[in-house]
PDB file of N, CA and C in Angstrom:
ATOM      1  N   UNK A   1     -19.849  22.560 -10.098  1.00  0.00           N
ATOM      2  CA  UNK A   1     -18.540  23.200  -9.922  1.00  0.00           C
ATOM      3  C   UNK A   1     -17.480  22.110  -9.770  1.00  0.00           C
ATOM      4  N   UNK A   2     -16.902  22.200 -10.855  1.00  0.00           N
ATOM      5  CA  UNK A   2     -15.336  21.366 -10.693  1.00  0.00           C
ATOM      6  C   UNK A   2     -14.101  21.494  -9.670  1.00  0.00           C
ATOM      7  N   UNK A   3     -14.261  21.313  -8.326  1.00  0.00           N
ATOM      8  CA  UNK A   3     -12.844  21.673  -7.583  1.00  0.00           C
ATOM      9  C   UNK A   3     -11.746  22.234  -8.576  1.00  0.00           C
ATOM     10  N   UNK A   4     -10.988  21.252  -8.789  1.00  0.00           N
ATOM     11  CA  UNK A   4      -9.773  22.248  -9.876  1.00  0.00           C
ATOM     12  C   UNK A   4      -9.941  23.327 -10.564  1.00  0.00           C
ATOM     13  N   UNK A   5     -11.171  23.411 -11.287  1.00  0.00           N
ATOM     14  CA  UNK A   5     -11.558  24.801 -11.485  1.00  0.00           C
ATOM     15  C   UNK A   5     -11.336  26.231 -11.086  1.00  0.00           C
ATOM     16  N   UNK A   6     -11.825  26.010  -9.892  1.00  0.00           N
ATOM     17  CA  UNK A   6     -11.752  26.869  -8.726  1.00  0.00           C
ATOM     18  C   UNK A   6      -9.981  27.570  -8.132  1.00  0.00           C
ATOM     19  N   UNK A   7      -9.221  26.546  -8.787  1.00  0.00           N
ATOM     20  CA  UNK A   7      -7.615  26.935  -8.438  1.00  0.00           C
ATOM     21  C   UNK A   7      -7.590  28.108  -9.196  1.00  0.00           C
ATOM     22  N   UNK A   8      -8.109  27.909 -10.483  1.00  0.00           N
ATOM     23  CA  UNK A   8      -7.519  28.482 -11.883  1.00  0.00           C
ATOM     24  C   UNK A   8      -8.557  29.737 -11.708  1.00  0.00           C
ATOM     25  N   UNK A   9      -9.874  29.913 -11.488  1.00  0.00           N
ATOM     26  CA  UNK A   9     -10.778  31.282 -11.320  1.00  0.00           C
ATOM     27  C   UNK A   9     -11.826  31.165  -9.719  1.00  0.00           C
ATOM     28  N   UNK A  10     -11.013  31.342  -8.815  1.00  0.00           N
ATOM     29  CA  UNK A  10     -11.429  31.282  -7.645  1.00  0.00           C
ATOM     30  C   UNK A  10     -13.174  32.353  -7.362  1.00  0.00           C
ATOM     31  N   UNK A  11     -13.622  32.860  -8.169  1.00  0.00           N
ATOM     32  CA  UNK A  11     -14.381  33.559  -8.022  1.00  0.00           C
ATOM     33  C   UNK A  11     -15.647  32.387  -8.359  1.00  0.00           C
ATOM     34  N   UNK A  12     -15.565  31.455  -8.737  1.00  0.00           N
ATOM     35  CA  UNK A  12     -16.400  30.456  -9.203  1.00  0.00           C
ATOM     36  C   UNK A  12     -16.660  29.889  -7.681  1.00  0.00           C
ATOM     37  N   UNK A  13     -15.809  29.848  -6.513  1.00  0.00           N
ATOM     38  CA  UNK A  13     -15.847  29.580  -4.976  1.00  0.00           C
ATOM     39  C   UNK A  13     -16.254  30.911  -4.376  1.00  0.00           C
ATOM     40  N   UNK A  14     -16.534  32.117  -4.348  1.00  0.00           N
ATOM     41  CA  UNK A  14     -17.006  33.151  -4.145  1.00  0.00           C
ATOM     42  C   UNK A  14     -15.639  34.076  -3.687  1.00  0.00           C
ATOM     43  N   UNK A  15     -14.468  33.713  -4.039  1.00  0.00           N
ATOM     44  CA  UNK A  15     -13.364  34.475  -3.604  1.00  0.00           C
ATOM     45  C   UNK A  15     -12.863  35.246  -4.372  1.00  0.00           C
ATOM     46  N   UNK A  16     -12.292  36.731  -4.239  1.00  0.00           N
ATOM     47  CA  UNK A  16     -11.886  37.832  -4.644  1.00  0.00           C
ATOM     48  C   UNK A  16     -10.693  37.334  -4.767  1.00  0.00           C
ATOM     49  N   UNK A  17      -9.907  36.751  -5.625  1.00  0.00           N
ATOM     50  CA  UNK A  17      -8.182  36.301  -5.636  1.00  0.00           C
ATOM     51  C   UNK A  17      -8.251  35.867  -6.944  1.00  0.00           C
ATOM     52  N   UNK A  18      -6.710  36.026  -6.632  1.00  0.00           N
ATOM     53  CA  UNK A  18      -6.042  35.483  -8.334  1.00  0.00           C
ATOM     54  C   UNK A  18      -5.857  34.224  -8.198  1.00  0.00           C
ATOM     55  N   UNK A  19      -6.035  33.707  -9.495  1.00  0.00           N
ATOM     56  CA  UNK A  19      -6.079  32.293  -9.538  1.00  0.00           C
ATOM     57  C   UNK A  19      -4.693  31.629  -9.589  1.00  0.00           C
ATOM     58  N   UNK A  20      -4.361  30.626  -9.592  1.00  0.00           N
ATOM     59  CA  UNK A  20      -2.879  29.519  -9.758  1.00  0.00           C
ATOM     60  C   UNK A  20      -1.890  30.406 -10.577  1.00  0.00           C
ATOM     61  N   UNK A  21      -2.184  30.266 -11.793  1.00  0.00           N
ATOM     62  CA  UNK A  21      -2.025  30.727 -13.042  1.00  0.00           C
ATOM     63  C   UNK A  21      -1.224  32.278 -12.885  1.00  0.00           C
ATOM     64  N   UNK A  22      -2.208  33.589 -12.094  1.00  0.00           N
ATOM     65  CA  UNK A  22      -1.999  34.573 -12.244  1.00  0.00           C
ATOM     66  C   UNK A  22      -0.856  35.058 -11.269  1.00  0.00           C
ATOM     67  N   UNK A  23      -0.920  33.713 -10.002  1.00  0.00           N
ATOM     68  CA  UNK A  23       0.092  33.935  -8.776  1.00  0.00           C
ATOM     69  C   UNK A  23       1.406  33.522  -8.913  1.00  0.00           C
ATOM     70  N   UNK A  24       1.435  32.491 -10.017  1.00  0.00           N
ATOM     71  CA  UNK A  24       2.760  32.431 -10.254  1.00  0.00           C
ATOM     72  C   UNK A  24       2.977  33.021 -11.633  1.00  0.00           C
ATOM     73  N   UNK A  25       2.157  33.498 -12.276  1.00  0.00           N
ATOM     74  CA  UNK A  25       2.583  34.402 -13.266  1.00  0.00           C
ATOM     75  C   UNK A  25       3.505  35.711 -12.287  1.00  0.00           C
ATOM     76  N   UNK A  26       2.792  36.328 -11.551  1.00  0.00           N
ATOM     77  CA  UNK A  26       2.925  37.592 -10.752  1.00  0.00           C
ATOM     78  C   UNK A  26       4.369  37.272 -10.059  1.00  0.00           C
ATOM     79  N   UNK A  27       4.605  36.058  -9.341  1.00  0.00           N
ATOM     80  CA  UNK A  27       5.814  35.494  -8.805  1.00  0.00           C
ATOM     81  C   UNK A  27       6.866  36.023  -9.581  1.00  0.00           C
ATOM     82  N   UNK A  28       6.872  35.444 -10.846  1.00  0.00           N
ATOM     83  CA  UNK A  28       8.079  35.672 -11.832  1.00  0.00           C
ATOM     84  C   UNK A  28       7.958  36.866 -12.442  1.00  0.00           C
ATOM     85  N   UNK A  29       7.358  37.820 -12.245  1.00  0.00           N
ATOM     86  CA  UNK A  29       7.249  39.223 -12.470  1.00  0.00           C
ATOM     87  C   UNK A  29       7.950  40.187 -11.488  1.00  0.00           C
ATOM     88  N   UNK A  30       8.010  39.507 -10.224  1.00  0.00           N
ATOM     89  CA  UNK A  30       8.442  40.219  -9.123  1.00  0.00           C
ATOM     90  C   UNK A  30       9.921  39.949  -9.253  1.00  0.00           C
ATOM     91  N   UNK A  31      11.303  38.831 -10.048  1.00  0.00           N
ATOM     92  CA  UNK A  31      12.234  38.124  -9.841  1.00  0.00           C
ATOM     93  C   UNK A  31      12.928  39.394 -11.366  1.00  0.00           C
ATOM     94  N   UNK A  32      13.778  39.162 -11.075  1.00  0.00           N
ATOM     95  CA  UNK A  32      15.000  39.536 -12.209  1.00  0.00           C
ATOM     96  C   UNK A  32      14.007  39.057 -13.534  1.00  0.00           C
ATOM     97  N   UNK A  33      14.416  39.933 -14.510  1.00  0.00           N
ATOM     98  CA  UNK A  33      14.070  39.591 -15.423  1.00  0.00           C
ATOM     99  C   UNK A  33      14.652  38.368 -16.439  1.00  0.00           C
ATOM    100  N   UNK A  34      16.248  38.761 -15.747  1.00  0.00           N
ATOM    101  CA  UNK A  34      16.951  37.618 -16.528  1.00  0.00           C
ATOM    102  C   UNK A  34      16.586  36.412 -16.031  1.00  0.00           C
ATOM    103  N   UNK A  35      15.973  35.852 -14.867  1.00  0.00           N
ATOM    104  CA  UNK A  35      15.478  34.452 -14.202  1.00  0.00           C
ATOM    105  C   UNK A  35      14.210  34.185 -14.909  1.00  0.00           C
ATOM    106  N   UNK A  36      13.255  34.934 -15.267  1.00  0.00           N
ATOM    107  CA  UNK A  36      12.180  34.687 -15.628  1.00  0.00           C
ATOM    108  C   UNK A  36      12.103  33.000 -16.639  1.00  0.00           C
ATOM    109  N   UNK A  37      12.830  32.884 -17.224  1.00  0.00           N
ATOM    110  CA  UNK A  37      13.264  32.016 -18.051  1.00  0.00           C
ATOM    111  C   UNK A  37      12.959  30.646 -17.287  1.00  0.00           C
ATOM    112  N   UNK A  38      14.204  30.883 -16.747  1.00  0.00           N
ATOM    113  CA  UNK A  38      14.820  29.630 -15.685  1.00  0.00           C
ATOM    114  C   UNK A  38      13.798  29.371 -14.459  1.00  0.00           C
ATOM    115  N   UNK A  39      12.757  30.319 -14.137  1.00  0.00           N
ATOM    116  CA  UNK A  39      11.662  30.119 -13.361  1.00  0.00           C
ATOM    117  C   UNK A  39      10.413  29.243 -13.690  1.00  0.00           C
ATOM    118  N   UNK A  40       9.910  29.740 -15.237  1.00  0.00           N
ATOM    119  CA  UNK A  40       8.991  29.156 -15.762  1.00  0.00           C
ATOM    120  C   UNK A  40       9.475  27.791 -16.085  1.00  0.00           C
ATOM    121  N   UNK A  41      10.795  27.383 -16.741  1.00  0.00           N
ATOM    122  CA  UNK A  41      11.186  26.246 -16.853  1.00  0.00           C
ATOM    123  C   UNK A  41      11.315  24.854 -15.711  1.00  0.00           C
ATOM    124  N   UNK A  42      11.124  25.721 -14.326  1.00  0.00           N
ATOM    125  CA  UNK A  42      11.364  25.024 -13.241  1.00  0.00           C
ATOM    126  C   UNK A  42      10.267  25.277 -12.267  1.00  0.00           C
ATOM    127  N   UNK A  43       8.817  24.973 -12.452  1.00  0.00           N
ATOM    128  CA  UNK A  43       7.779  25.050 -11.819  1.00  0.00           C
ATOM    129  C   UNK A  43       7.942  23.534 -11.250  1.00  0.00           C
ATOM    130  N   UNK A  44       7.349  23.649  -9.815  1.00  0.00           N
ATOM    131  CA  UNK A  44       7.381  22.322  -8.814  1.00  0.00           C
ATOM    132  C   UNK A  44       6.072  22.467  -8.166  1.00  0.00           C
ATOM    133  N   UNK A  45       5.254  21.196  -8.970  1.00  0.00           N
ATOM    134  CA  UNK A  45       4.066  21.374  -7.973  1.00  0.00           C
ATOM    135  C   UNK A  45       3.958  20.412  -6.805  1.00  0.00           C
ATOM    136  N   UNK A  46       3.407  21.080  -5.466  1.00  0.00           N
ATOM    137  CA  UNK A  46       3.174  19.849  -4.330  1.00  0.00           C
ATOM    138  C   UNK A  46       1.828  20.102  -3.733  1.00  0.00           C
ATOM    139  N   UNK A  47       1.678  19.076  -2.859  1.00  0.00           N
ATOM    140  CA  UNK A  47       0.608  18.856  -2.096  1.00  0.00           C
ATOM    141  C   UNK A  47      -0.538  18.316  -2.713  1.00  0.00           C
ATOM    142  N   UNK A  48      -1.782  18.380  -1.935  1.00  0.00           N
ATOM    143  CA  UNK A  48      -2.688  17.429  -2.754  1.00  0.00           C
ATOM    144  C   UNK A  48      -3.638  18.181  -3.550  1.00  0.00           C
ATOM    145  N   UNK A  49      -3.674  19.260  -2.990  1.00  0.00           N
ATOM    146  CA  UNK A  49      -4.544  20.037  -4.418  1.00  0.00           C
ATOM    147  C   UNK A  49      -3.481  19.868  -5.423  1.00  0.00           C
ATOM    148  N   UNK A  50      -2.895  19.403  -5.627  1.00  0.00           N
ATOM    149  CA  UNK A  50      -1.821  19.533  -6.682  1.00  0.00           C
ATOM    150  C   UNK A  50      -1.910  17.980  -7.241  1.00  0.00           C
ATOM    151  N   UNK A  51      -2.753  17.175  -6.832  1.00  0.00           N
ATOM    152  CA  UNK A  51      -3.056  15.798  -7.343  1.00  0.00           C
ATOM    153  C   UNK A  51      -3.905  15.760  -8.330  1.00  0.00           C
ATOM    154  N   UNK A  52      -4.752  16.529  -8.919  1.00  0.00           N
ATOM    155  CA  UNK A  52      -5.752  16.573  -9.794  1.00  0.00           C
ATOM    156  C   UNK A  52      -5.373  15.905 -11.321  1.00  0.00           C
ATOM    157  N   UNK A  53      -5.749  15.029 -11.964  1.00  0.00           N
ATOM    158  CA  UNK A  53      -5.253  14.624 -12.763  1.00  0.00           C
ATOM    159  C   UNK A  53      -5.483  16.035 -14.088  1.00  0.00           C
ATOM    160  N   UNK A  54      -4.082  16.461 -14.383  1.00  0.00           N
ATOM    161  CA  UNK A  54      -4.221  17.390 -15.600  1.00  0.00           C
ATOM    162  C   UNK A  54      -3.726  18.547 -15.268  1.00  0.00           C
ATOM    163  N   UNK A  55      -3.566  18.685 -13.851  1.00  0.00           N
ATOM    164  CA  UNK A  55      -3.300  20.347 -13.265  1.00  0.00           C
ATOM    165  C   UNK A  55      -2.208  20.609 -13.617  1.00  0.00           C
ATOM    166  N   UNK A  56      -1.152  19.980 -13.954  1.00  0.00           N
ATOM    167  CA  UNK A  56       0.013  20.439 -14.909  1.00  0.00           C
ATOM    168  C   UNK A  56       0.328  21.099 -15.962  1.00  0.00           C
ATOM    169  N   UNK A  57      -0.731  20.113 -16.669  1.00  0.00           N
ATOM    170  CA  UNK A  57      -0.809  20.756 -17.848  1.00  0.00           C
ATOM    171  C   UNK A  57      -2.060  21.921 -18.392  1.00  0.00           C
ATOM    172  N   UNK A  58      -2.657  21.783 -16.995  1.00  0.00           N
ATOM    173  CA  UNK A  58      -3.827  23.388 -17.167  1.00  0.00           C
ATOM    174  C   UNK A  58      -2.823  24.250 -17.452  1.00  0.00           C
ATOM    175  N   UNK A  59      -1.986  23.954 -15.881  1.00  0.00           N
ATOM    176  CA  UNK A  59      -1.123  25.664 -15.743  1.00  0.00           C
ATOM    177  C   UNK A  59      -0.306  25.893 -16.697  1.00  0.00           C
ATOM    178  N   UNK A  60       0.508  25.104 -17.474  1.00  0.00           N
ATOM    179  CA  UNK A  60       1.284  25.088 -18.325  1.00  0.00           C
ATOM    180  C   UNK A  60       0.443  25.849 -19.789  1.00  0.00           C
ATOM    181  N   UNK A  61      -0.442  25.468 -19.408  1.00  0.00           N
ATOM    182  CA  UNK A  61      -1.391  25.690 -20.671  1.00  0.00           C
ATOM    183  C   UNK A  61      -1.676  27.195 -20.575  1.00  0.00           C
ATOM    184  N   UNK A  62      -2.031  28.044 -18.962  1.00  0.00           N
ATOM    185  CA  UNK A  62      -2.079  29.200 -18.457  1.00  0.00           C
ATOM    186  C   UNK A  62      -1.236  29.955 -18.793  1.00  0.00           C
ATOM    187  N   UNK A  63      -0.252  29.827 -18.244  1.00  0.00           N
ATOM    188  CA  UNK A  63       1.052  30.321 -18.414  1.00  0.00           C
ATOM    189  C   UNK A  63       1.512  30.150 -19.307  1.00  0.00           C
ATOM    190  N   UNK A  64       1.263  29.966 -21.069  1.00  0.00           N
ATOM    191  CA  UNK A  64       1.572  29.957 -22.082  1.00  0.00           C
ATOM    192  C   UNK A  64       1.047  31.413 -22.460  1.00  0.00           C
ATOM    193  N   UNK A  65       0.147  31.734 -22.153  1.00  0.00           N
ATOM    194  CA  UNK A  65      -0.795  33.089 -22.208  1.00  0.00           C
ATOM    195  C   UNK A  65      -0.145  33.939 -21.729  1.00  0.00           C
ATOM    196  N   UNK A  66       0.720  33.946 -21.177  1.00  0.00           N
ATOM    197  CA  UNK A  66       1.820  35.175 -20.108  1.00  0.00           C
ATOM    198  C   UNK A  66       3.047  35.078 -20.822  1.00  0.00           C
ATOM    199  N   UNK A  67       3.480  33.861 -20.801  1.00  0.00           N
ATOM    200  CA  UNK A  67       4.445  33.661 -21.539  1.00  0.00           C
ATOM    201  C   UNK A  67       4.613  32.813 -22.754  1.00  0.00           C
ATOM    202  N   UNK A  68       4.764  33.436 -23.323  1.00  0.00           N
ATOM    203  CA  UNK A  68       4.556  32.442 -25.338  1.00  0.00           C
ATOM    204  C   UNK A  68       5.657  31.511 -25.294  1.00  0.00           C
ATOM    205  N   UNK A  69       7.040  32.267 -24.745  1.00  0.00           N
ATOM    206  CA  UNK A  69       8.017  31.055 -24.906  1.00  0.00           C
ATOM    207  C   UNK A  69       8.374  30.127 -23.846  1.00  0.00           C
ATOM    208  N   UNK A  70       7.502  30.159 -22.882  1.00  0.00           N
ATOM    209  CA  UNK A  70       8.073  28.788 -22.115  1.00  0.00           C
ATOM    210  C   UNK A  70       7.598  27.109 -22.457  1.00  0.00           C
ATOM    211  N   UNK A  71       8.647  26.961 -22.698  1.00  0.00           N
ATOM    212  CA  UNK A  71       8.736  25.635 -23.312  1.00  0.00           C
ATOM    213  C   UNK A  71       9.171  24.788 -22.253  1.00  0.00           C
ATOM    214  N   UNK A  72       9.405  24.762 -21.003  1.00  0.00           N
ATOM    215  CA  UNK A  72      10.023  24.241 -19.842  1.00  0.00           C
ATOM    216  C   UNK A  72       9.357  23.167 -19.486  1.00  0.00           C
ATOM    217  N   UNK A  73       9.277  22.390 -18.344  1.00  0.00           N
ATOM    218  CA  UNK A  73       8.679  21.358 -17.534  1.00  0.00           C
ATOM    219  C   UNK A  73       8.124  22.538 -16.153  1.00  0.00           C
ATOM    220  N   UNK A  74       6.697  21.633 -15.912  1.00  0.00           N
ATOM    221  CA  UNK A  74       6.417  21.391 -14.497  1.00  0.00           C
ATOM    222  C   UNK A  74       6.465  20.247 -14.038  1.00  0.00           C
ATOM    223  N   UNK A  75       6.993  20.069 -12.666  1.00  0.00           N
ATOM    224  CA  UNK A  75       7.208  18.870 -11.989  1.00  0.00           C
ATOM    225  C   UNK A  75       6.206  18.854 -10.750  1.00  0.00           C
ATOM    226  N   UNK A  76       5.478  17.714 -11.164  1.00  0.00           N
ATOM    227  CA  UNK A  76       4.235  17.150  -9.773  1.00  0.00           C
ATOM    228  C   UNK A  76       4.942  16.544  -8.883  1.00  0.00           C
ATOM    229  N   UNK A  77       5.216  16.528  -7.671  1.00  0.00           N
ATOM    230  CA  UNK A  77       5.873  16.278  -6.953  1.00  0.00           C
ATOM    231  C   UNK A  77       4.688  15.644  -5.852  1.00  0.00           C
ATOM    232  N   UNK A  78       5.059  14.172  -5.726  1.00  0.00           N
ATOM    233  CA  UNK A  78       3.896  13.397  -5.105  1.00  0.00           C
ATOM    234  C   UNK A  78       4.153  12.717  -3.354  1.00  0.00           C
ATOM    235  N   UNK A  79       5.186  13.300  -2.823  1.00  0.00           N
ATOM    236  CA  UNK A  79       5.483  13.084  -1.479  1.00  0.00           C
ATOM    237  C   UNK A  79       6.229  13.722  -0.921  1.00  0.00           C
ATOM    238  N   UNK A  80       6.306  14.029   0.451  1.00  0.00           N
ATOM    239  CA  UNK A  80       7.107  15.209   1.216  1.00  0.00           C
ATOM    240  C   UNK A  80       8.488  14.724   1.160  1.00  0.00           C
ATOM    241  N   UNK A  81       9.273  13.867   0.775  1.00  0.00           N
ATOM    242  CA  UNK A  81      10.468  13.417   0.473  1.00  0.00           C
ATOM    243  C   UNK A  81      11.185  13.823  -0.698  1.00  0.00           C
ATOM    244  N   UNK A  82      10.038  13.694  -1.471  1.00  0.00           N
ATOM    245  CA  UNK A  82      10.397  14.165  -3.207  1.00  0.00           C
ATOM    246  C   UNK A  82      10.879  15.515  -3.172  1.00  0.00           C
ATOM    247  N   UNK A  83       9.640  16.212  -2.289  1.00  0.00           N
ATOM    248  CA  UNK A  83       9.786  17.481  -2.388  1.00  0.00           C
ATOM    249  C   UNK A  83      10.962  18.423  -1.565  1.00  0.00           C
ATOM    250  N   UNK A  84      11.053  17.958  -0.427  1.00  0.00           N
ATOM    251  CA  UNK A  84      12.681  18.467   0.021  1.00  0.00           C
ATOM    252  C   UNK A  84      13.887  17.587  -1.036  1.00  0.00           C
ATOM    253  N   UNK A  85      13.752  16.935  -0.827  1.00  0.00           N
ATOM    254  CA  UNK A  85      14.925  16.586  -2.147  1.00  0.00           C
ATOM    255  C   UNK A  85      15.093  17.065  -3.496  1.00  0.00           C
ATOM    256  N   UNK A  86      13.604  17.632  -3.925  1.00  0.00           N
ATOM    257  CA  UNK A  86      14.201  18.618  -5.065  1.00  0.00           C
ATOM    258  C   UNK A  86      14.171  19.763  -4.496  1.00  0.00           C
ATOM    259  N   UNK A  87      13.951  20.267  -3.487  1.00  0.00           N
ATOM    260  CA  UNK A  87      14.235  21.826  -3.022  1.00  0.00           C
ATOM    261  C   UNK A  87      15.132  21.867  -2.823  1.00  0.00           C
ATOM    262  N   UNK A  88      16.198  20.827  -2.566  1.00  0.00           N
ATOM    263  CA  UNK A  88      17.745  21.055  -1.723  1.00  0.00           C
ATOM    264  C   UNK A  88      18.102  21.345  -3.141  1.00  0.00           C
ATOM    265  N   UNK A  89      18.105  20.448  -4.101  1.00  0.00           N
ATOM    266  CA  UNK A  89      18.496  20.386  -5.719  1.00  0.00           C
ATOM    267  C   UNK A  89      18.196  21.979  -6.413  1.00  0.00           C
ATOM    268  N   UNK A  90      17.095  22.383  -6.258  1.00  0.00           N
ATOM    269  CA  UNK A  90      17.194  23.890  -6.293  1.00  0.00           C
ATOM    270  C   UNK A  90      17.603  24.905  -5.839  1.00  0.00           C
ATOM    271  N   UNK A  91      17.690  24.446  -5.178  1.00  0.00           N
ATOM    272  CA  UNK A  91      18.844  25.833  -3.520  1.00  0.00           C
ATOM    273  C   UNK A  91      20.060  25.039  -4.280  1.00  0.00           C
ATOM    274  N   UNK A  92      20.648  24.734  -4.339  1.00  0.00           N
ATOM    275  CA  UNK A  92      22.069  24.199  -5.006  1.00  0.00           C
ATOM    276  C   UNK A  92      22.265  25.006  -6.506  1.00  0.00           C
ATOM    277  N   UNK A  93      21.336  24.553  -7.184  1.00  0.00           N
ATOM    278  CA  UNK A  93      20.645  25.063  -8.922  1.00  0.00           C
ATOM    279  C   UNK A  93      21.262  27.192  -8.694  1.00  0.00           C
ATOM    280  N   UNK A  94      20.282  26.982  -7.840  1.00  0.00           N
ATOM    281  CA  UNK A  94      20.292  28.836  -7.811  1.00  0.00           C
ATOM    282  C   UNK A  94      21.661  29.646  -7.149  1.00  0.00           C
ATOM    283  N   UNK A  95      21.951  28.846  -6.116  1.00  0.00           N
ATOM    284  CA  UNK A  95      23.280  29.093  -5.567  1.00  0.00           C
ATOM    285  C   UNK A  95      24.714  29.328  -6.605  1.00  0.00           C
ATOM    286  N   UNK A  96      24.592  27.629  -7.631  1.00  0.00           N
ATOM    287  CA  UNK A  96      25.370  28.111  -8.655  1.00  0.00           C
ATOM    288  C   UNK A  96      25.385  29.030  -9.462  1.00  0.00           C
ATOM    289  N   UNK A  97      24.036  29.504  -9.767  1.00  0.00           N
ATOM    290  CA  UNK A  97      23.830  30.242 -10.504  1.00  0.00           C
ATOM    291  C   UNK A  97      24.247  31.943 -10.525  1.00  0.00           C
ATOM    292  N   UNK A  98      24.221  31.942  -8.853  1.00  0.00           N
ATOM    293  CA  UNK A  98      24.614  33.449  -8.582  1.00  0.00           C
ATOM    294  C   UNK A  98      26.049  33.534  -8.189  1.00  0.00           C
ATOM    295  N   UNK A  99      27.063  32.479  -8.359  1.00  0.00           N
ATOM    296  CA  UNK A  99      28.511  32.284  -7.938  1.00  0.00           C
ATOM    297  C   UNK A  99      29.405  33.189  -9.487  1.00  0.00           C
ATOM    298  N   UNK A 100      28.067  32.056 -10.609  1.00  0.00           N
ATOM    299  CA  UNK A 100      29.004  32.536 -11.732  1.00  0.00           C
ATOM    300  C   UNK A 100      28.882  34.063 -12.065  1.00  0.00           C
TER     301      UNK A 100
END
């Protein structure tokens, strides 16, 4: 059993859950439809399960299956500094977004 594996079909760890893939598929299902776009384009991964070399481009690869046209970036985000500093950058991002 491949750890990373296990993100993507947790039942391979004996758990009843949706995998990476299906939770943030489901995320952007729950949001405006008109964001859906601007969501998939702006995936931020952190922490250390999130270190796996390739897990970017699994999910990207996942979430091509949900969504045909996202053509966007995910961003690996490799320290707790990085990561509030692009969250402030997104709380800013979205803020403008609902002004206009």
């Amino acid at each position: 059993l491949r750890v990373p594996e296990a993100l993507f079909r947790p039942s391979l760890a004996g758990l009843d859950v949706d995998g990476l893939h299906k939770l943030v598929y489901n995320s952007v299902l729950k949001c405006d439809s008109d964001l859906h776009r601007e969501l998939c384009g702006n995936i931020v991964l952190s922490g250390g399960g999130m270190m796996f070399p390739g897990i970017s481009d699994r999910l990207h690869s996942e979430l091509i299956k949900f969504f045909p046209w996202v053509m966007g970036w995910i961003v690996l985000v490799d320290s707790p500094l990085a990561f509030i500093a692009l969250s402030l950058y997104l709380l800013q991002l979205f803020a403008d977004l609902y002004r206009e």
